[in-house]
N, C-alpha and C. Protein backbone atom coordinates (compact mmCIF):
# COMPACT_ATOMS: atom_id res chain seq x y z
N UNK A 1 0.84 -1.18 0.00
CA UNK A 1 0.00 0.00 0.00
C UNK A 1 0.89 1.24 0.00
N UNK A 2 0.52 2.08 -0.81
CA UNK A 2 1.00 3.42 -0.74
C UNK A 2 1.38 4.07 0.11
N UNK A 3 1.75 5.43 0.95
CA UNK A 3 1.94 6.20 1.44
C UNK A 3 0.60 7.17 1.45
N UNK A 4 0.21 7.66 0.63
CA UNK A 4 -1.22 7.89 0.06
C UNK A 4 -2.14 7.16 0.35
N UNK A 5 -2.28 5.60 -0.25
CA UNK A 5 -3.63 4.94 0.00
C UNK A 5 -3.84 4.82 1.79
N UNK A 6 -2.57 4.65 2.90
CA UNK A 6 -2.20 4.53 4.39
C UNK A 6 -3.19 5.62 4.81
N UNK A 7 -3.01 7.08 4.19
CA UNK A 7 -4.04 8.00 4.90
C UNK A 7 -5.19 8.18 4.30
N UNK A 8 -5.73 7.92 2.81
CA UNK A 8 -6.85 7.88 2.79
C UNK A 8 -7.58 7.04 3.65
N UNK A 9 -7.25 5.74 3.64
CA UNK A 9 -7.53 4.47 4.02
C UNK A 9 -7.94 4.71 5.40
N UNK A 10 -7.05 5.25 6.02
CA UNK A 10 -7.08 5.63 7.59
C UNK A 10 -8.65 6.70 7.83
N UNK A 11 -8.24 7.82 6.92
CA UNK A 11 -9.56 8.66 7.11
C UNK A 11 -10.97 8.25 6.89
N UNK A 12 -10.96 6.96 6.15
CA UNK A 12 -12.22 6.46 5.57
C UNK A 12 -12.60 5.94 6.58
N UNK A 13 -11.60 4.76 6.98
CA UNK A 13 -11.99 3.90 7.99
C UNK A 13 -12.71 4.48 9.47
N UNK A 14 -12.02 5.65 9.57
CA UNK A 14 -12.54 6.48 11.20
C UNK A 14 -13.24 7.79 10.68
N UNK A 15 -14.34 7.69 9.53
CA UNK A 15 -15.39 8.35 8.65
C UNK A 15 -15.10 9.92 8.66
N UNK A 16 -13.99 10.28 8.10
CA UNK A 16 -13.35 11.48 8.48
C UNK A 16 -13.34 12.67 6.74
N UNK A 17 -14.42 13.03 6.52
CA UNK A 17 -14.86 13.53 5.67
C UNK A 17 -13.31 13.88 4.66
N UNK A 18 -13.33 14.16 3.32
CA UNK A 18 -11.96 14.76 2.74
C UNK A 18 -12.30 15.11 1.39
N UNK A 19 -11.26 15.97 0.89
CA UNK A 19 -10.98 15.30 -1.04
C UNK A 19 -9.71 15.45 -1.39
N UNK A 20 -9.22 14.82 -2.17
CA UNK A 20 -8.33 14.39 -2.62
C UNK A 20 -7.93 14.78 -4.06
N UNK A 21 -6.95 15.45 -4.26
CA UNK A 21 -6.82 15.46 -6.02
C UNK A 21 -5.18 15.00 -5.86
N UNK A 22 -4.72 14.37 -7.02
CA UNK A 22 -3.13 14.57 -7.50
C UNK A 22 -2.63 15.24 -8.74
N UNK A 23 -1.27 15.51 -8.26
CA UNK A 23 -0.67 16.86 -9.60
C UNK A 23 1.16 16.34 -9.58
N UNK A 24 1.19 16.92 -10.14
CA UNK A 24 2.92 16.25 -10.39
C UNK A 24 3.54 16.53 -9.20
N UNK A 25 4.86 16.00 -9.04
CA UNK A 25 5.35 16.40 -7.35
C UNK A 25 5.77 17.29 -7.03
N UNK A 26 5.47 17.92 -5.99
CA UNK A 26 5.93 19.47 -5.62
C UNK A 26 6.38 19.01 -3.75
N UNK A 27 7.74 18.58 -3.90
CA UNK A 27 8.61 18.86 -2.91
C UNK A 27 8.81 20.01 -1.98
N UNK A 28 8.56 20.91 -2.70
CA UNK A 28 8.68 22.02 -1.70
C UNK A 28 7.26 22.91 -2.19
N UNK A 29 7.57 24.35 -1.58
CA UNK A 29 5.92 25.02 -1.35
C UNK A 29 6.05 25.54 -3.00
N UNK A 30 7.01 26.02 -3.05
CA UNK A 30 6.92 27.11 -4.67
C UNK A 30 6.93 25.85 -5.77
N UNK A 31 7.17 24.65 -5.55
CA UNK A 31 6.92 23.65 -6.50
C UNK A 31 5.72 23.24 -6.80
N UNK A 32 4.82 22.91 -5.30
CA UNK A 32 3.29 23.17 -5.03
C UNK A 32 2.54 24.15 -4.92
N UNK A 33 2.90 24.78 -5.22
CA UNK A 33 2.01 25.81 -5.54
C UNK A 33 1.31 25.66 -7.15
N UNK A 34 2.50 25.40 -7.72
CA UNK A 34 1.99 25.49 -9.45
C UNK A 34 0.57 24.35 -9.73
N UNK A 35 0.70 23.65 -8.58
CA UNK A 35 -0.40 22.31 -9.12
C UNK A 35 -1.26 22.68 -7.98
N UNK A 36 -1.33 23.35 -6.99
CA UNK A 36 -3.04 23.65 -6.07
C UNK A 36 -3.39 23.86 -6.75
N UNK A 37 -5.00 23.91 -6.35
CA UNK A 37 -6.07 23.94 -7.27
C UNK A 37 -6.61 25.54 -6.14
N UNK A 38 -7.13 26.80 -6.89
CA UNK A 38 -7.97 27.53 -5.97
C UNK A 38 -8.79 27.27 -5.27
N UNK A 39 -8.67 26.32 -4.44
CA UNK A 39 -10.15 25.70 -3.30
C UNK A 39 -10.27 26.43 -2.27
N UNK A 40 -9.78 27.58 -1.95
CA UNK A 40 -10.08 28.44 -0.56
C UNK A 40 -9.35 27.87 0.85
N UNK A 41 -8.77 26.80 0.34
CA UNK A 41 -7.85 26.04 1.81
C UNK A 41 -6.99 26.62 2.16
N UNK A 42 -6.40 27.11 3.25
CA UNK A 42 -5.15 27.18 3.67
C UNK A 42 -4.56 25.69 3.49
N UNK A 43 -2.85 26.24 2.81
CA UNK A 43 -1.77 25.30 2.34
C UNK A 43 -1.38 25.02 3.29
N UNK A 44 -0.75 24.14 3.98
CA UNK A 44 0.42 24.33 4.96
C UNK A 44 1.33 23.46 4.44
N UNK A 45 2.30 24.59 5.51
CA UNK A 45 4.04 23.78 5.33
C UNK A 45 4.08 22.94 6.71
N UNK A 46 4.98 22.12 6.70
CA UNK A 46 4.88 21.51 7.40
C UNK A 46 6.40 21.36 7.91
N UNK A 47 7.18 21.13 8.86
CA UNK A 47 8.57 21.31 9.18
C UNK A 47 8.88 20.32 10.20
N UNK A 48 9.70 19.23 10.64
CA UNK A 48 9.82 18.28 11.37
C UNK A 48 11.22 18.58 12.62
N UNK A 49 10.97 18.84 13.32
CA UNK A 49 12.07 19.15 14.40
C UNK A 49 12.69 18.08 15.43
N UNK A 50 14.16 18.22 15.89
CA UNK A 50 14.32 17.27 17.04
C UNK A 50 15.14 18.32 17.97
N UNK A 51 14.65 18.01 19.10
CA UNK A 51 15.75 18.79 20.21
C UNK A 51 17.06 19.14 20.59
N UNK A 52 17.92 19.37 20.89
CA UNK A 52 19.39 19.57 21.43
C UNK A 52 19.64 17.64 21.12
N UNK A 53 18.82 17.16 21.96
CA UNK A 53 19.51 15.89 22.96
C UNK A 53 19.26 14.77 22.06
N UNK A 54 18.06 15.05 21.02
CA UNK A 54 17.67 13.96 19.90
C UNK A 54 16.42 13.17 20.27
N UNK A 55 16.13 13.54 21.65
CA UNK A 55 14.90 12.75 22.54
C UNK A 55 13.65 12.98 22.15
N UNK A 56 13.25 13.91 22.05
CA UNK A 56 12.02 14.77 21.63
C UNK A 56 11.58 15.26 19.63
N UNK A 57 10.60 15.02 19.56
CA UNK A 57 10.84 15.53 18.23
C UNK A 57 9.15 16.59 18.22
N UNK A 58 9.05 16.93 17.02
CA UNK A 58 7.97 18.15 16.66
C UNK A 58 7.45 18.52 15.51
N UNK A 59 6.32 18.33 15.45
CA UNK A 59 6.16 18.66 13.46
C UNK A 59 5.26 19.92 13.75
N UNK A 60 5.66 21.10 13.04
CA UNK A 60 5.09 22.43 13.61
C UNK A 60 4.17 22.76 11.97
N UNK A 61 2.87 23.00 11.70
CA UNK A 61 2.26 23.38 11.39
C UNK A 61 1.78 24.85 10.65
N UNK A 62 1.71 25.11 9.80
CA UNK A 62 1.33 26.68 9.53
C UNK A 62 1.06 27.42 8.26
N UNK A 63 0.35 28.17 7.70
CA UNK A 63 0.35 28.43 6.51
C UNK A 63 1.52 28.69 5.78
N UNK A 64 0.94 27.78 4.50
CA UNK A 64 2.24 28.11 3.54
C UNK A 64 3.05 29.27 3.13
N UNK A 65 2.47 30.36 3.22
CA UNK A 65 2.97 31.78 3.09
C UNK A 65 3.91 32.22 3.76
N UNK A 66 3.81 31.92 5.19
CA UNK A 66 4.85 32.53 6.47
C UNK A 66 5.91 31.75 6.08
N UNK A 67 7.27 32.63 6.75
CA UNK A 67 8.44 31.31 7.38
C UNK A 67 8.55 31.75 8.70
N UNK A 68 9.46 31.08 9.22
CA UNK A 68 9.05 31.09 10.59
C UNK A 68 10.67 31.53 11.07
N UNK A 69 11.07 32.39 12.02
CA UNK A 69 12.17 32.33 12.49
C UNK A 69 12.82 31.22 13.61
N UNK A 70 13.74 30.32 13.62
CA UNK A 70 14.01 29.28 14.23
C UNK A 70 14.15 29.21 15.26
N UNK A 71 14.94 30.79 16.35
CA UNK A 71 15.31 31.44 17.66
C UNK A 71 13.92 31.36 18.05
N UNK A 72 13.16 32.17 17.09
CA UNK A 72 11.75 32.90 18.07
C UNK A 72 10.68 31.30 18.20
N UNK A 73 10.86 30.47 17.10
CA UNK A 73 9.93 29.39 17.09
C UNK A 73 10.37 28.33 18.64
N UNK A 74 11.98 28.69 18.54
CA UNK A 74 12.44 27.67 19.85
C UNK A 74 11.51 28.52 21.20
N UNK A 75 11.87 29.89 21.00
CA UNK A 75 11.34 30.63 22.29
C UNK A 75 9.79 30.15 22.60
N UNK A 76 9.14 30.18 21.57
CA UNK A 76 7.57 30.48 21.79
C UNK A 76 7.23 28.64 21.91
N UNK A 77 8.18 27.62 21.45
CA UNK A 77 7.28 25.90 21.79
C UNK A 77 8.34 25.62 23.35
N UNK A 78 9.33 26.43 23.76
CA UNK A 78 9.57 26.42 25.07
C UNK A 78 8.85 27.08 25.87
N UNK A 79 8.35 28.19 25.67
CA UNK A 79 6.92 28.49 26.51
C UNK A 79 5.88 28.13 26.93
N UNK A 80 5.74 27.26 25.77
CA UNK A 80 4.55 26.58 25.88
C UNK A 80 4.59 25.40 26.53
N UNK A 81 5.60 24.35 26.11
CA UNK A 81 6.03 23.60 26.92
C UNK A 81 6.22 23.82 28.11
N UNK A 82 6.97 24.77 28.95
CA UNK A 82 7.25 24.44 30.35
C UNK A 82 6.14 25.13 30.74
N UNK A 83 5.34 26.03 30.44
CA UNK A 83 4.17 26.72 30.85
C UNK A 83 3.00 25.15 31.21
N UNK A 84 3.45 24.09 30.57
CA UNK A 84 2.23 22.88 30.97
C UNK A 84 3.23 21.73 31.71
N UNK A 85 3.79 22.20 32.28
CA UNK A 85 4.85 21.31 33.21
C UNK A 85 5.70 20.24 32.46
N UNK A 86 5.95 20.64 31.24
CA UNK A 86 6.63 19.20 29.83
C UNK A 86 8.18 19.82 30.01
N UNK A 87 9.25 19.19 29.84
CA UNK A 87 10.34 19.68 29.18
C UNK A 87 10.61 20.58 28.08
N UNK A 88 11.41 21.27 28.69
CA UNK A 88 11.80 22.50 27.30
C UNK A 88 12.51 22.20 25.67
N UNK A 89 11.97 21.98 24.52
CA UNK A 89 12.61 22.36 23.53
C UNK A 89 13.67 22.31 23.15
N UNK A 90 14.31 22.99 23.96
CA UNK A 90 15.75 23.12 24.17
C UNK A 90 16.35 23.68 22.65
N UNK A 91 17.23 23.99 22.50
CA UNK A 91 18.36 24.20 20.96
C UNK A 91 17.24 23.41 20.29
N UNK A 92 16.51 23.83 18.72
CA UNK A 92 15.85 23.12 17.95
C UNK A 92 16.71 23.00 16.53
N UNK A 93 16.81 21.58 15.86
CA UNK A 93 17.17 21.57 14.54
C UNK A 93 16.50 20.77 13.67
N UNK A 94 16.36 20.83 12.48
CA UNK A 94 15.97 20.16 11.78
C UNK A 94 16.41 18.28 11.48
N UNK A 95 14.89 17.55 12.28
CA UNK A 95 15.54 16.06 12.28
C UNK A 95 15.86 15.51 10.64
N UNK A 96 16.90 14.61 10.64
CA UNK A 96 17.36 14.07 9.57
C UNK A 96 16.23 13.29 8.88
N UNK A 97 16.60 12.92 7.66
CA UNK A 97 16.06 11.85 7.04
C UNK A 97 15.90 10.92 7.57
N UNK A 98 16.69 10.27 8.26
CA UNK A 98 16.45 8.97 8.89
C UNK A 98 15.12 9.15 9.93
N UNK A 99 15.56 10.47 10.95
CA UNK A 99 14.69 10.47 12.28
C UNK A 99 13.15 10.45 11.59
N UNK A 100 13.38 10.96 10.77
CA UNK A 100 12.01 11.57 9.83
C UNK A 100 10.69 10.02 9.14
N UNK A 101 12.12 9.12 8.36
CA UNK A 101 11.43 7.97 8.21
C UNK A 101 11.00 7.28 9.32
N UNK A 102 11.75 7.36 10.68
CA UNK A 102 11.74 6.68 11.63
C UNK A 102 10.79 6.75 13.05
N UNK A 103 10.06 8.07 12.99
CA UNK A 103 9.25 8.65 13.90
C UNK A 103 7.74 8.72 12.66
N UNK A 104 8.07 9.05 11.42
CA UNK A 104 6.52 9.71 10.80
C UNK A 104 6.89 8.83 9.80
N UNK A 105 7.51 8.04 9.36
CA UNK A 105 7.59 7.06 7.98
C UNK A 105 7.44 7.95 6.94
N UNK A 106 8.05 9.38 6.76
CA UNK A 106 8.08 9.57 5.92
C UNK A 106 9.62 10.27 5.27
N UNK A 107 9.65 10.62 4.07
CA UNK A 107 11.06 11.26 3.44
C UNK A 107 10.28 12.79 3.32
N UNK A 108 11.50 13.66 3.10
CA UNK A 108 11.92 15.17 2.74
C UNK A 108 10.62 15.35 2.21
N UNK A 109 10.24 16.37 1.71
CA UNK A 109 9.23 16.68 0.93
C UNK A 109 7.58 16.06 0.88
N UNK A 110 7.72 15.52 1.77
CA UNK A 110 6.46 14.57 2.26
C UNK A 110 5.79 14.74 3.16
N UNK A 111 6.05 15.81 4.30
CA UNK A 111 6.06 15.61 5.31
C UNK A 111 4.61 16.49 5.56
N UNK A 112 3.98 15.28 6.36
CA UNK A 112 2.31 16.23 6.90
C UNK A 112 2.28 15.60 8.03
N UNK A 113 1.00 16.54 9.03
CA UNK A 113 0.20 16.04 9.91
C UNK A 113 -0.31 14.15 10.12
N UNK A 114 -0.56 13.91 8.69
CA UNK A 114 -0.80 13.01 8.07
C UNK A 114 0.47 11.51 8.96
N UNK A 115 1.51 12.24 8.79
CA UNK A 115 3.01 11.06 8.64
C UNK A 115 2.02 10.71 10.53
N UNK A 116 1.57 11.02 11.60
CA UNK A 116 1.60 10.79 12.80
C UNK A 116 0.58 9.61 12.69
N UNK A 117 -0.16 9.32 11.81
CA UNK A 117 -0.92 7.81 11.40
C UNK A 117 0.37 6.66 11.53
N UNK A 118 1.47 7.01 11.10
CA UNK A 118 3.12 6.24 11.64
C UNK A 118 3.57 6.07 12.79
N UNK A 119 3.47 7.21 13.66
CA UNK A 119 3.66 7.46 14.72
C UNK A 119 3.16 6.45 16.06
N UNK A 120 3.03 5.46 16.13
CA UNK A 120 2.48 4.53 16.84
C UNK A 120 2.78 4.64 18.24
N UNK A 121 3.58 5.10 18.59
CA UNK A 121 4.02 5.57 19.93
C UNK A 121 3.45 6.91 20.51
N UNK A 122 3.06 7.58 19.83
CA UNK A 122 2.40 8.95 19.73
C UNK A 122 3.82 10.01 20.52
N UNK A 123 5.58 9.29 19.34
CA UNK A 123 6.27 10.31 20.52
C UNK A 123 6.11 11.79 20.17
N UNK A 124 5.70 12.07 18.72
CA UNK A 124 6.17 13.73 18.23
C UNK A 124 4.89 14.19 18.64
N UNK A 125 5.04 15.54 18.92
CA UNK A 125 4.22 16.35 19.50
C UNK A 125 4.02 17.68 18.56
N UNK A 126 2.73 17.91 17.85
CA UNK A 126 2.08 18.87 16.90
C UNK A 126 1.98 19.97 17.38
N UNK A 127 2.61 21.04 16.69
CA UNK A 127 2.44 21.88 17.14
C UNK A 127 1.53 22.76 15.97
N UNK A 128 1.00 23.50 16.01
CA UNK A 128 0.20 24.11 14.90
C UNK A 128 -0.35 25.41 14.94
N UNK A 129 -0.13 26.54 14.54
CA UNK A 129 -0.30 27.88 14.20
C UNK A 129 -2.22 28.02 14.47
N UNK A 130 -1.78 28.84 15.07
CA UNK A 130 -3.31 29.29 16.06
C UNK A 130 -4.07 30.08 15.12
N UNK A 131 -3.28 30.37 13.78
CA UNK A 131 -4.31 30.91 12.87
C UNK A 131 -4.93 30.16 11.82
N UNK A 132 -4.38 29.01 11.90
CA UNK A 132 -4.79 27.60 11.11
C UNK A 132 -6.83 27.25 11.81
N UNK A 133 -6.81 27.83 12.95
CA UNK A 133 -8.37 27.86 13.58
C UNK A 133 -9.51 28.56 13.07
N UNK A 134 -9.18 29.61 11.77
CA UNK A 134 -9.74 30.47 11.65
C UNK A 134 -9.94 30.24 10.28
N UNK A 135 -9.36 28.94 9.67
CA UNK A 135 -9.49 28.42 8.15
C UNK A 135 -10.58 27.64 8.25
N UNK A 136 -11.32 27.32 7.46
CA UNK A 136 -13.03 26.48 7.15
C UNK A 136 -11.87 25.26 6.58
N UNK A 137 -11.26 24.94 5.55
CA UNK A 137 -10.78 23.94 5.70
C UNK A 137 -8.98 24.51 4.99
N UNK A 138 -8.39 22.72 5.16
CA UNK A 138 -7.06 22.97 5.49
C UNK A 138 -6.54 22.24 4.21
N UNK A 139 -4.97 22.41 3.86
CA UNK A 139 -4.93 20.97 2.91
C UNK A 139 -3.20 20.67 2.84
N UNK A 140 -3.08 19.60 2.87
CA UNK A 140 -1.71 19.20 3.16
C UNK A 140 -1.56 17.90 1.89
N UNK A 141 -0.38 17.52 2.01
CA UNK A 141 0.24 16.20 1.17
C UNK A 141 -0.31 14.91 2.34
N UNK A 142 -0.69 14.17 1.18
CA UNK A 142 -1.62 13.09 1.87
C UNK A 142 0.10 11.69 2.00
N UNK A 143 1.21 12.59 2.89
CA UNK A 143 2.39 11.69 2.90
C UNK A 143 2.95 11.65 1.50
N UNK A 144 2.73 12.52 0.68
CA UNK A 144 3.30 12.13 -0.75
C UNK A 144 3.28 13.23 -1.69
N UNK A 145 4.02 13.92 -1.97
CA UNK A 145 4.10 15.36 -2.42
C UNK A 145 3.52 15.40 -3.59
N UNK A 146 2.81 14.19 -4.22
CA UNK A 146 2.04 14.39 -5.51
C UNK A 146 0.53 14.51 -5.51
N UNK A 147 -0.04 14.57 -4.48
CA UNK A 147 -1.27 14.89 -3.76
C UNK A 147 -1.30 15.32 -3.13
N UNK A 148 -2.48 15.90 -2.67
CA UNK A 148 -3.24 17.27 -1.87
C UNK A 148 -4.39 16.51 -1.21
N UNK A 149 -4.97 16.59 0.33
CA UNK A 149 -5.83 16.55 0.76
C UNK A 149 -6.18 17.59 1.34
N UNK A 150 -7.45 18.21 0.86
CA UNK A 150 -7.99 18.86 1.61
C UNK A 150 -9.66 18.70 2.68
N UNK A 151 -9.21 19.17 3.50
CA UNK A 151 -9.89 18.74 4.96
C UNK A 151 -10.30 19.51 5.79
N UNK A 152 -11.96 19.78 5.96
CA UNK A 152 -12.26 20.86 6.95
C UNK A 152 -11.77 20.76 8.27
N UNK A 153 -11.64 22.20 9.06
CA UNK A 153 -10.98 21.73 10.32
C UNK A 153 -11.78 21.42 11.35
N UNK A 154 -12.85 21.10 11.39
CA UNK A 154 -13.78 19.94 12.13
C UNK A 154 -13.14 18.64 11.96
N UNK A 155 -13.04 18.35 10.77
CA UNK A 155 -12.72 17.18 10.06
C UNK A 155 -11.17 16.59 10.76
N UNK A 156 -10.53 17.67 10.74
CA UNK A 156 -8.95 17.42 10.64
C UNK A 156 -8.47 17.34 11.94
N UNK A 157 -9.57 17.97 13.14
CA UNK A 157 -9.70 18.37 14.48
C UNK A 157 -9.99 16.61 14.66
N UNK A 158 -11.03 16.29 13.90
CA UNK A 158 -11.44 14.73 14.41
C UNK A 158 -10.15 14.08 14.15
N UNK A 159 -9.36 14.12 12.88
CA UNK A 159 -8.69 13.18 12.77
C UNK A 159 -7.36 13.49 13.90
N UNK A 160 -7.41 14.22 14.27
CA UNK A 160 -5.95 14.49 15.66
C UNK A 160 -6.37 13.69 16.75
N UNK A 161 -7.83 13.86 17.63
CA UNK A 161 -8.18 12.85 18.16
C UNK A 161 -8.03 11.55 18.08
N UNK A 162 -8.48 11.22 16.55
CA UNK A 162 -8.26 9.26 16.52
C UNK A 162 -6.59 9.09 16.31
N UNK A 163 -5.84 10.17 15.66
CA UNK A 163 -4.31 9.07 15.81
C UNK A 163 -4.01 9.30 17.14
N UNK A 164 -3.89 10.50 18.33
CA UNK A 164 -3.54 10.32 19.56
C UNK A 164 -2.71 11.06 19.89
N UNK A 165 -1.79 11.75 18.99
CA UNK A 165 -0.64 12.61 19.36
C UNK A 165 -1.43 13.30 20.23
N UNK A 166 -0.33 14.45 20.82
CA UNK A 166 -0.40 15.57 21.50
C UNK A 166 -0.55 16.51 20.30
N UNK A 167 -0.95 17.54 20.83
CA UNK A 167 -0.82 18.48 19.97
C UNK A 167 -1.55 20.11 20.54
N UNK A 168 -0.86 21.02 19.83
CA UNK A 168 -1.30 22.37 20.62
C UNK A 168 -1.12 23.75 19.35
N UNK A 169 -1.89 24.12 19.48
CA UNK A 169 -2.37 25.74 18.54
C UNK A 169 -1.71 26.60 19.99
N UNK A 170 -0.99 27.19 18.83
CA UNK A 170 -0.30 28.69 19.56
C UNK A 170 0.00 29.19 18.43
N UNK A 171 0.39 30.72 18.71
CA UNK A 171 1.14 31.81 17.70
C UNK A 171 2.58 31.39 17.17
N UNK A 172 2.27 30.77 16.11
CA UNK A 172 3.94 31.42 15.72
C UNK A 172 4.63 32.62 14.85
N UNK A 173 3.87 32.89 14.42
CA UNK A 173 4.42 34.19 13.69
C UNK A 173 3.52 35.24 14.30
């Protein structure tokens, strides 16, 4: 089974409304961009993090438009963190390929909300842009940069519940 068919499959099974189109692969945002379709979704990027120590990891959430500064993003998911009694963040860098296949089963350019259906341990912890709440629906790579799912955020709210992670809306930009 696909990478693709894993999260449709998943959303069907736990009746999690969606649609689905595919377009040639767009690895990164300015590659995807050329193949969205105008559906009114917020895009998101999606970015996979591991801590100083390698213990902790993080997939942070947010419209495709912003970038995010790396200092201020460490400041504001250490806030948040020790503000709920969790460990701090600490120094953040970008986890490797390997950590990446190895926590979300997925590679570079792949990377969604989606990869935590992998996550069986529920260790990475979502973090997601507090203005992503204010979108009717959302749309990410269904694990595979040649498709697009898009997903109301009722919808996408349900599907965070059934895989189990943690996860938390705050400001990042």
């Amino acid at each position: 089974m696909t990478r693709e068919e894993t999260v449709l499959n998943y959303l069907r099974e736990h009746d999690i409304p969606f649609e689905v189109y595919n377009h040639p692969e767009g690895k990164t945002i300015e590659e995807a961009k050329r193949w969205w379709r105008d559906d009114g979704s917020v895009h998101c990027k999606n970015l996979f993090f591991r801590n100083h120590k390698g213990n902790r990891h993080y997939l942070v959430s947010f419209h495709c438009d912003h970038d995010l500064d790396i200092h201020d993003l460490e400041h504001r998911l250490k806030e948040s963190l020790v503000a709920r009694g969790l460990p701090s963040c600490g120094k953040l860098s970008f986890a490797s390929p390997e950590r990446m296949a190895r926590y979300l089963g997925l590679e570079p350019g792949s990377v969604s909300p989606f990869g935590l259906i992998n996550d069986t341990s529920s260790h990475v912890h979502l973090f997601l842009d507090e203005n992503l709440l204010h979108a009717t629906t959302l749309s990410f790579h269904p694990n595979d940069c040649r498709g697009t799912v898009v997903i109301t955020l009722d919808a996408f709210l349900r599907y965070l519940s059934c895989v189990g992670n943690s996860y938390e809306f705050l400001p990042l930009y």
